[in-house]
Protein backbone atom coordinates (compact mmCIF):
# COMPACT_ATOMS: atom_id res chain seq x y z
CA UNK A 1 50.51 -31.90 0.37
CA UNK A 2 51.42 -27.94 0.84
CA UNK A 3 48.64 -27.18 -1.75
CA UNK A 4 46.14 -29.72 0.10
CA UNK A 5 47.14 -27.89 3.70
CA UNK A 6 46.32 -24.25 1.86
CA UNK A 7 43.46 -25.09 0.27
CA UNK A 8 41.56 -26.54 3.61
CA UNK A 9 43.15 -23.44 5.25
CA UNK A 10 41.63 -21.35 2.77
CA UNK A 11 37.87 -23.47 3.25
CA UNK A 12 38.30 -23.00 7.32
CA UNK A 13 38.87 -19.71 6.78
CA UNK A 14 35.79 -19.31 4.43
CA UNK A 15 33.47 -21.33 7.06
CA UNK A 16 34.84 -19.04 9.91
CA UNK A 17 33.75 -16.06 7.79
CA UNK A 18 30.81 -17.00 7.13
CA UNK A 19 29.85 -18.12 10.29
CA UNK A 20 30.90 -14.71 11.87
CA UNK A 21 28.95 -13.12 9.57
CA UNK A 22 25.56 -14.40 10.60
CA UNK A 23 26.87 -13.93 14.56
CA UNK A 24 27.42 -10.10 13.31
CA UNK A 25 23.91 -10.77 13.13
CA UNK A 26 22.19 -8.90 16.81
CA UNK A 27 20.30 -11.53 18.62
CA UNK A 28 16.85 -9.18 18.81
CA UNK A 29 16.89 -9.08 14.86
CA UNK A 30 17.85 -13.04 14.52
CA UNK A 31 14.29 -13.30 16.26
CA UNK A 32 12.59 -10.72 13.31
CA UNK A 33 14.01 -13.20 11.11
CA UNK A 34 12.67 -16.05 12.80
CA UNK A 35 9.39 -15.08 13.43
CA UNK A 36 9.14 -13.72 10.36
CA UNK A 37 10.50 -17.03 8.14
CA UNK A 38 12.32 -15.18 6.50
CA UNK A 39 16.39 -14.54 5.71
CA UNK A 40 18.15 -11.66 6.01
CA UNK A 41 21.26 -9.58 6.62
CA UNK A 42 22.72 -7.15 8.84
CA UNK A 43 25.03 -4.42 7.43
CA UNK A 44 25.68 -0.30 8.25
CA UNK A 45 23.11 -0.66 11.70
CA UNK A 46 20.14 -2.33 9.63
CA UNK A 47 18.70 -5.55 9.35
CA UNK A 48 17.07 -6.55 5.65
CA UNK A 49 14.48 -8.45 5.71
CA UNK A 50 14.13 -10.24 2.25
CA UNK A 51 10.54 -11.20 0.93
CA UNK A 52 11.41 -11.96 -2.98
CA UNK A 53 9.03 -12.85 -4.90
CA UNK A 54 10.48 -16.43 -6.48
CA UNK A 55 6.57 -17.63 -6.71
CA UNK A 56 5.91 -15.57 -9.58
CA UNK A 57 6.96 -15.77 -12.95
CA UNK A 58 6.68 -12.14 -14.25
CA UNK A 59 7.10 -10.53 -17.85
CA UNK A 60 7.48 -7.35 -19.06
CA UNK A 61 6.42 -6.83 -22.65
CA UNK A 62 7.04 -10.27 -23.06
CA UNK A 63 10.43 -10.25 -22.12
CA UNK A 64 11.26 -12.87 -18.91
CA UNK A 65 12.26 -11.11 -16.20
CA UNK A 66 14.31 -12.77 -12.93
CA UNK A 67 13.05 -11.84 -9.25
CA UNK A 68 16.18 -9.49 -8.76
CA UNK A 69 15.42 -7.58 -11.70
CA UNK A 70 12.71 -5.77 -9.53
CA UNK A 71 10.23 -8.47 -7.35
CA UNK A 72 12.05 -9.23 -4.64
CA UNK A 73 10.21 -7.23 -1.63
CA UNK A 74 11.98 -6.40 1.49
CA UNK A 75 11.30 -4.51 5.36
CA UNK A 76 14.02 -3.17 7.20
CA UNK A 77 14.87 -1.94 10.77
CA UNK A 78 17.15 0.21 12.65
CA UNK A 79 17.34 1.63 15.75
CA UNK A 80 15.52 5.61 16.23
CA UNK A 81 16.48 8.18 18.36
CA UNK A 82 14.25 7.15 21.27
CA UNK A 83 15.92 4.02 21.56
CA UNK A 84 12.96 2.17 19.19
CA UNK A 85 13.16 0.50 16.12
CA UNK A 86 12.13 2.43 12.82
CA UNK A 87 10.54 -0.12 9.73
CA UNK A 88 10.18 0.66 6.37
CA UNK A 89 9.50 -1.71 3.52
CA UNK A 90 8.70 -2.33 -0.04
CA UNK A 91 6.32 -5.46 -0.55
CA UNK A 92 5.74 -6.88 -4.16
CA UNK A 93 2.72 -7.81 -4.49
CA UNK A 94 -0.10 -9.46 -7.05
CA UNK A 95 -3.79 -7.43 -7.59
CA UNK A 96 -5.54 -9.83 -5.41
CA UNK A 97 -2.89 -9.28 -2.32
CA UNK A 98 -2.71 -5.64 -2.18
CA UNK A 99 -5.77 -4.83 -0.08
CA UNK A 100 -5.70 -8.13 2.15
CA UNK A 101 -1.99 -7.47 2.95
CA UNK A 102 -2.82 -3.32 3.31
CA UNK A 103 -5.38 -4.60 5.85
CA UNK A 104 -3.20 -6.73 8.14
CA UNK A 105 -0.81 -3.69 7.82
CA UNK A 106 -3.41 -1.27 8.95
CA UNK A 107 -5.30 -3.54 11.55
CA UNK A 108 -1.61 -4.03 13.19
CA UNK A 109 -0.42 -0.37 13.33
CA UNK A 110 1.51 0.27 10.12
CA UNK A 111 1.37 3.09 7.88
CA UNK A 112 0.36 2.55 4.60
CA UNK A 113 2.88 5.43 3.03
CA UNK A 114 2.92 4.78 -1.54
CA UNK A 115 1.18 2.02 -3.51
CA UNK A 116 2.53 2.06 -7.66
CA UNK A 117 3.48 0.34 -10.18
CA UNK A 118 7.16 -0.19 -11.25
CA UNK A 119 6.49 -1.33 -14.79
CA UNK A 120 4.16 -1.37 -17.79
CA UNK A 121 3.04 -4.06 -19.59
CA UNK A 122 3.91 -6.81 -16.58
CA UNK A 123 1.99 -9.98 -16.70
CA UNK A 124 0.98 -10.87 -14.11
CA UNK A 125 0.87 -6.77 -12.94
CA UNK A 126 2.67 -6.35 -10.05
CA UNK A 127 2.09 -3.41 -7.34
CA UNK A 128 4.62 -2.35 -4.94
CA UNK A 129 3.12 -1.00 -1.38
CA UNK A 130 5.61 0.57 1.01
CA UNK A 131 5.16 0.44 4.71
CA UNK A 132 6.55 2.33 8.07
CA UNK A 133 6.41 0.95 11.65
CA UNK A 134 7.64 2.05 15.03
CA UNK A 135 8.34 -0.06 18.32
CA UNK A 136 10.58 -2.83 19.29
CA UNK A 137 11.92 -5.15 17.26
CA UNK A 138 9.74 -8.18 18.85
CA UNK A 139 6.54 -6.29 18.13
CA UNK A 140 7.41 -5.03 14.69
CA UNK A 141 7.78 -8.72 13.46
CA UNK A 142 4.85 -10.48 15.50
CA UNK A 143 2.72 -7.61 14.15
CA UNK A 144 4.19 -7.30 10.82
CA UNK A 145 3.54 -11.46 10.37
CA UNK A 146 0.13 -11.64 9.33
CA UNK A 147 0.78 -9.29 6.45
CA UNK A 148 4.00 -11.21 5.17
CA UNK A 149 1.96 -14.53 5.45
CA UNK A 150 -0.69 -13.14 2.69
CA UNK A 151 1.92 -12.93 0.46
CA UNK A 152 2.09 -15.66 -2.13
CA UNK A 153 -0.94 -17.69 -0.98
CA UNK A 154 -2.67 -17.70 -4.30
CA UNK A 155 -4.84 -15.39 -6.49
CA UNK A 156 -8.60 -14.89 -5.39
CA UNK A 157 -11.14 -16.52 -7.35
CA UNK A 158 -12.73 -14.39 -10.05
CA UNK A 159 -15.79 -15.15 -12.10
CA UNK A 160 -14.01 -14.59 -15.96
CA UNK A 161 -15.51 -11.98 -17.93
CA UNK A 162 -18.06 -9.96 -15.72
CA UNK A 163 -20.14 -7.58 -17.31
CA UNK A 164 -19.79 -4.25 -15.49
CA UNK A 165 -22.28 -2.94 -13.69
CA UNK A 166 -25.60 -1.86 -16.05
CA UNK A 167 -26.39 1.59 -16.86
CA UNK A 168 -29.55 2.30 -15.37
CA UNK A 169 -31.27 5.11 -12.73
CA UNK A 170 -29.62 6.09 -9.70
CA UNK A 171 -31.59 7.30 -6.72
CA UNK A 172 -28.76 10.59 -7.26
CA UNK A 173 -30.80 12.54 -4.59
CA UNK A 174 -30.31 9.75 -1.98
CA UNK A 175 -26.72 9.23 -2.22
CA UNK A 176 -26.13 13.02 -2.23
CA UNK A 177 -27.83 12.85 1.14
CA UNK A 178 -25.64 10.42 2.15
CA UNK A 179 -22.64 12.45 0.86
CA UNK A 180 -23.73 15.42 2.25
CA UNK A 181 -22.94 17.30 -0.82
CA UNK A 182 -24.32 17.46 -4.32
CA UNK A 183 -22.91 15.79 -7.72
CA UNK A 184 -23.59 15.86 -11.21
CA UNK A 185 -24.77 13.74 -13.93
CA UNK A 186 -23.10 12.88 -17.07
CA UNK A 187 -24.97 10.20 -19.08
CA UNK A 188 -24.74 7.19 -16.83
CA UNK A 189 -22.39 8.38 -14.04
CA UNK A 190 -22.80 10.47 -11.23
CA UNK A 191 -20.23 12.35 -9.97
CA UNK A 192 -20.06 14.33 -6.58
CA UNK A 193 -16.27 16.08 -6.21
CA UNK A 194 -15.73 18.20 -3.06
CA UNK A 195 -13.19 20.65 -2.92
CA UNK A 196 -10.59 21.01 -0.02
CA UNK A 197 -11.77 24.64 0.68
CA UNK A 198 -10.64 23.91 4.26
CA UNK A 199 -6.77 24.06 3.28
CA UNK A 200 -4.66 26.86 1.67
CA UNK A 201 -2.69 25.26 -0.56
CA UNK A 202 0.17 27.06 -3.17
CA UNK A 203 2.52 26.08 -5.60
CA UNK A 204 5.00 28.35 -7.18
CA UNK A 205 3.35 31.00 -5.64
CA UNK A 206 -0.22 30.05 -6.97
CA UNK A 207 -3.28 29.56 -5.24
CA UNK A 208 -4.88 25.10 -5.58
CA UNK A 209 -8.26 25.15 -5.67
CA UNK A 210 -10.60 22.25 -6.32
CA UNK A 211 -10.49 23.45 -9.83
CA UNK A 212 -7.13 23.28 -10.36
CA UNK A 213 -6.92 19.44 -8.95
CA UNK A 214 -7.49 19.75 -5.07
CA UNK A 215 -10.09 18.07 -4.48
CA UNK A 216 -11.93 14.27 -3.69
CA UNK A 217 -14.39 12.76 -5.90
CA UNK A 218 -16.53 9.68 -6.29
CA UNK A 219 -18.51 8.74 -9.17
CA UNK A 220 -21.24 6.07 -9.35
CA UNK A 221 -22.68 3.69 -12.05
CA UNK A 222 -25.07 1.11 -12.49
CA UNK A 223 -28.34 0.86 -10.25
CA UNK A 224 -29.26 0.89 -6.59
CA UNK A 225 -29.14 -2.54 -6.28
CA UNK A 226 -25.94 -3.21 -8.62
CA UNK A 227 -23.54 -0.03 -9.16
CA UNK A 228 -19.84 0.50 -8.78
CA UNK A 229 -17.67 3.51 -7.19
CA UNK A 230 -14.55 4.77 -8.20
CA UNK A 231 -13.08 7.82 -6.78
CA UNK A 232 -9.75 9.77 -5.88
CA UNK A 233 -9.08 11.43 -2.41
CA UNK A 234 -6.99 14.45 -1.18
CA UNK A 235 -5.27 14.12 1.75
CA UNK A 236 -2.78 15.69 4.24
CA UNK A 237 0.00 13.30 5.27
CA UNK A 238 -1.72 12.84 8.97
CA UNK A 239 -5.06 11.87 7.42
CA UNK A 240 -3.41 9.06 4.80
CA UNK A 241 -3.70 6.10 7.59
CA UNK A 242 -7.34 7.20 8.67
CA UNK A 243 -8.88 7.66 5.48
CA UNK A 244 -7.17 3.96 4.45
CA UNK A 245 -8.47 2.25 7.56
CA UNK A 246 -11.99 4.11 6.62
CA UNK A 247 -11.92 2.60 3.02
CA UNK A 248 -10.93 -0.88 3.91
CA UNK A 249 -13.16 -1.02 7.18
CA UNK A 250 -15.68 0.17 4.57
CA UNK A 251 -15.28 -2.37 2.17
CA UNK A 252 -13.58 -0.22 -0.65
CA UNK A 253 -10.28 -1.78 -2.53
CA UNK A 254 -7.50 1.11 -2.38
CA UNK A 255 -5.60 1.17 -6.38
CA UNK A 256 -2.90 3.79 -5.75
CA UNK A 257 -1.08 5.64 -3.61
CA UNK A 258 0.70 8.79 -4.64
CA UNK A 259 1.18 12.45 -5.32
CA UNK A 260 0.01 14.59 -8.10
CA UNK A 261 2.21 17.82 -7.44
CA UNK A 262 5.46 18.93 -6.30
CA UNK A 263 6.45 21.42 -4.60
CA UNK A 264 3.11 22.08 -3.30
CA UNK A 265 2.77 23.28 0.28
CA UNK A 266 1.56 22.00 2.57
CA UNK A 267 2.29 18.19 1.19
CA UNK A 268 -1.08 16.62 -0.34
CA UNK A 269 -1.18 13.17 -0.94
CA UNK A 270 -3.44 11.35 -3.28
CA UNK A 271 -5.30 7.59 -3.48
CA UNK A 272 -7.69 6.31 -5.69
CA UNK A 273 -10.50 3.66 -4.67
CA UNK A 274 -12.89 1.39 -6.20
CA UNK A 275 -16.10 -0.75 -5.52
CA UNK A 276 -18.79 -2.46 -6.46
CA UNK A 277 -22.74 -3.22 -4.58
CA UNK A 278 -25.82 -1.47 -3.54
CA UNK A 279 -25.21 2.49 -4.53
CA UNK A 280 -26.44 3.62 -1.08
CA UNK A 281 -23.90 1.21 0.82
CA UNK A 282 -20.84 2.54 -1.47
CA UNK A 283 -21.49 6.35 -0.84
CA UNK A 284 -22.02 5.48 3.07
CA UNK A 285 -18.29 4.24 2.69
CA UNK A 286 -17.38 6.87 0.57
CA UNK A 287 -18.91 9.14 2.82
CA UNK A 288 -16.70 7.35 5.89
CA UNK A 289 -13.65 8.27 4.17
CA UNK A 290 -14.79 11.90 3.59
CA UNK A 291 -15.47 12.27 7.73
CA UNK A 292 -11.72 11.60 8.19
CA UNK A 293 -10.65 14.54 6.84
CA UNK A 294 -10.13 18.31 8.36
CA UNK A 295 -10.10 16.42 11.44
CA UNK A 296 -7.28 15.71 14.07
CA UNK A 297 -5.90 12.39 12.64
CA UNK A 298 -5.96 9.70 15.79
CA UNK A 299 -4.10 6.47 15.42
C-alpha cells in the first residue's frame, strides 16, 4: 500500500510538472504555436518553433538517416531591445519547396539570410534556407504561415528526362542591350559578367576586383525562343532581400545562398540563379536583379 501511495505521488507529481511546463509557456507565443500548427517549447527567453521534417525519408550515401539526425527545421523568437520580437529560423526543405516557400517569405517581409546544403549524397537532396523577421509575435506567425504551409505538400510535377535547352544562335547583341553591358561567347554560351567597380573591396590588405571574384554574371544557352540562364550575383548585405524579391518577381529559381570570402570588407554576399524560356525574357530578369544594386536598398 506505501509503495502504491509513492508511486501515484510520484505520477501526480510528474503530471503537475508537466503541466507547469507548458503554462511556463507565455500566452502571446502559445498563439505562434497555434496559428502556426505547430509544437514547441519555451526555455532561456525563447520560444522554438519545431517544423521536423517526419514526411521525408532521407539517405545519405545510402545510409538511413532519422529526422533528428539533421531534418527537423525550426523558427524561433525572443523579445529585441525595442520591445519587438526578433525571428530566426532554419527550414528543411525539398528542391521543389525552396523557391515557393522563399516567396511567401519574401512577399510577407522576411529576410531571406543563407540557402545550403548540409550533406552530400542525400536522396532526396535536402536544402536548408534560414530566415529573420521583426515585429510582434501575432504578426510574425500570421505572416510567417503561408511559408510553413508549403512545406511538405508534395513535389512539383516534372516531365522525366528533359533534354536541355538546344545549342543554337542567340540574338547576343539583343540581350546585351537588354543587359546594358556586353558578354562573350564561348561555343554555345554567352556570358556577360559585370564587375562591382562601384565598391572598394579588400582582403588581407588586397585590393577585389571583378577579376579576382567580385563580380555578377549570367550566361545563356539555347535559342531565343528556348534558352536557359544561370548566373551568380554579388551583393552587399542591404541589397540580398531586393535582388531576391527581383529574381523571384522575375521568374528566376534562387540555388544558393552564401559567401565566397572571409574576412573581406565590406561583407559581400553571394547567390546563384537559374532559368529557363525565351532568351530576351531571362536577361530582362536578369537585368531586374542587376538594377537593385549600388542603390539604396528599400524594403
Amino acid at each position: 500500500m506505501k509503495r502504491c501511495l509513492i508511486a501515484c505521488a510520484g505520477l501526480l507529481m510528474f503530471s503537475l510538472g508537466t503541466i507547469a511546463g507548458a503554462q511556463d509557456v507565455p500566452a502571446g507565443y502559445q498563439q505562434v504555436l497555434t496559428t502556426l500548427g505547430k509544437q514547441g517549447d519555451f526555455k532561456d527567453n525563447v520560444l522554438k518553433v519545431n517544423i521536423p521534417r517526419n514526411d521525408v525519408k532521407v539517405t545519405v550515401a545510402g545510409v538511413a538517416t532519422p529526422t533528428p539526425f539533421g531534418f527537423g527545421g525550426w523558427v524561433a523568437l525572443t523579445k529585441g531591445t525595442d520591445g519587438m520580437q526578433v525571428l530566426m529560423g532554419d527550414l528543411v526543405l525539398l528542391q521543389d519547396e525552396v523557391n515557393p516557400v522563399m516567396s511567401a517569405l519574401l512577399d510577407n517581409g522576411f529576410d531571406v539570410t543563407a540557402l545550403h546544403n548540409h550533406f552530400l549524397w542525400d536522396e532526396p537532396r535536402m536544402f536548408y534556407m534560414h530566415v529573420h523577421g521583426h515585429g510582434s509575435a501575432a504578426d510574425l506567425a500570421r505572416k510567417l504561415k503561408p511559408a510553413v504551409d508549403l512545406i511538405g505538400k508534395g513535389r512539383a510535377a516534372r516531365t522525366a528526362g528533359a533534354p536541355p535547352p538546344a545549342a543554337g544562335q542567340l540574338n547576343t547583341a539583343r540581350l546585351a542591350q537588354i543587359v546594358g553591358r556586353p558578354g562573350e561567347q564561348s561555343g554555345a554560351v554567352y556570358k556577360i559578367t559585370i564587375g562591382r567597380d562601384d565598391l572598394k573591396v579588400t582582403e588581407m590588405g588586397a585590393a577585389i576586383n571583378a577579376r579576382m571574384g567580385l563580380n555578377t554574371w549570367a550566361a545563356f544557352v539555347g535559342t531565343d525562343d528556348k534558352a536557359a540562364i544561370a548566373g551568380d550575383v554579388a551583393m552587399l548585405e542591404s541589397e540580398v532581400t531586393p535582388v531576391l524579391k527581383a529574381l523571384r518577381k522575375n521568374g528566376l529559381d534562387v540555388v544558393a545562398i552564401h559567401h565566397h570570402m572571409t574576412n573581406e570588407k565590406p561583407m559581400i554576399i553571394f547567390l546563384h540563379y537559374w532559368g529557363t524560356g525565351p532568351a530576351a525574357t531571362l536577361a530582362t530578369s536578369f537585368k531586374a536583379a542587376l538594377d537593385r544594386l549600388g542603390k539604396a536598398a528599400p524594403r
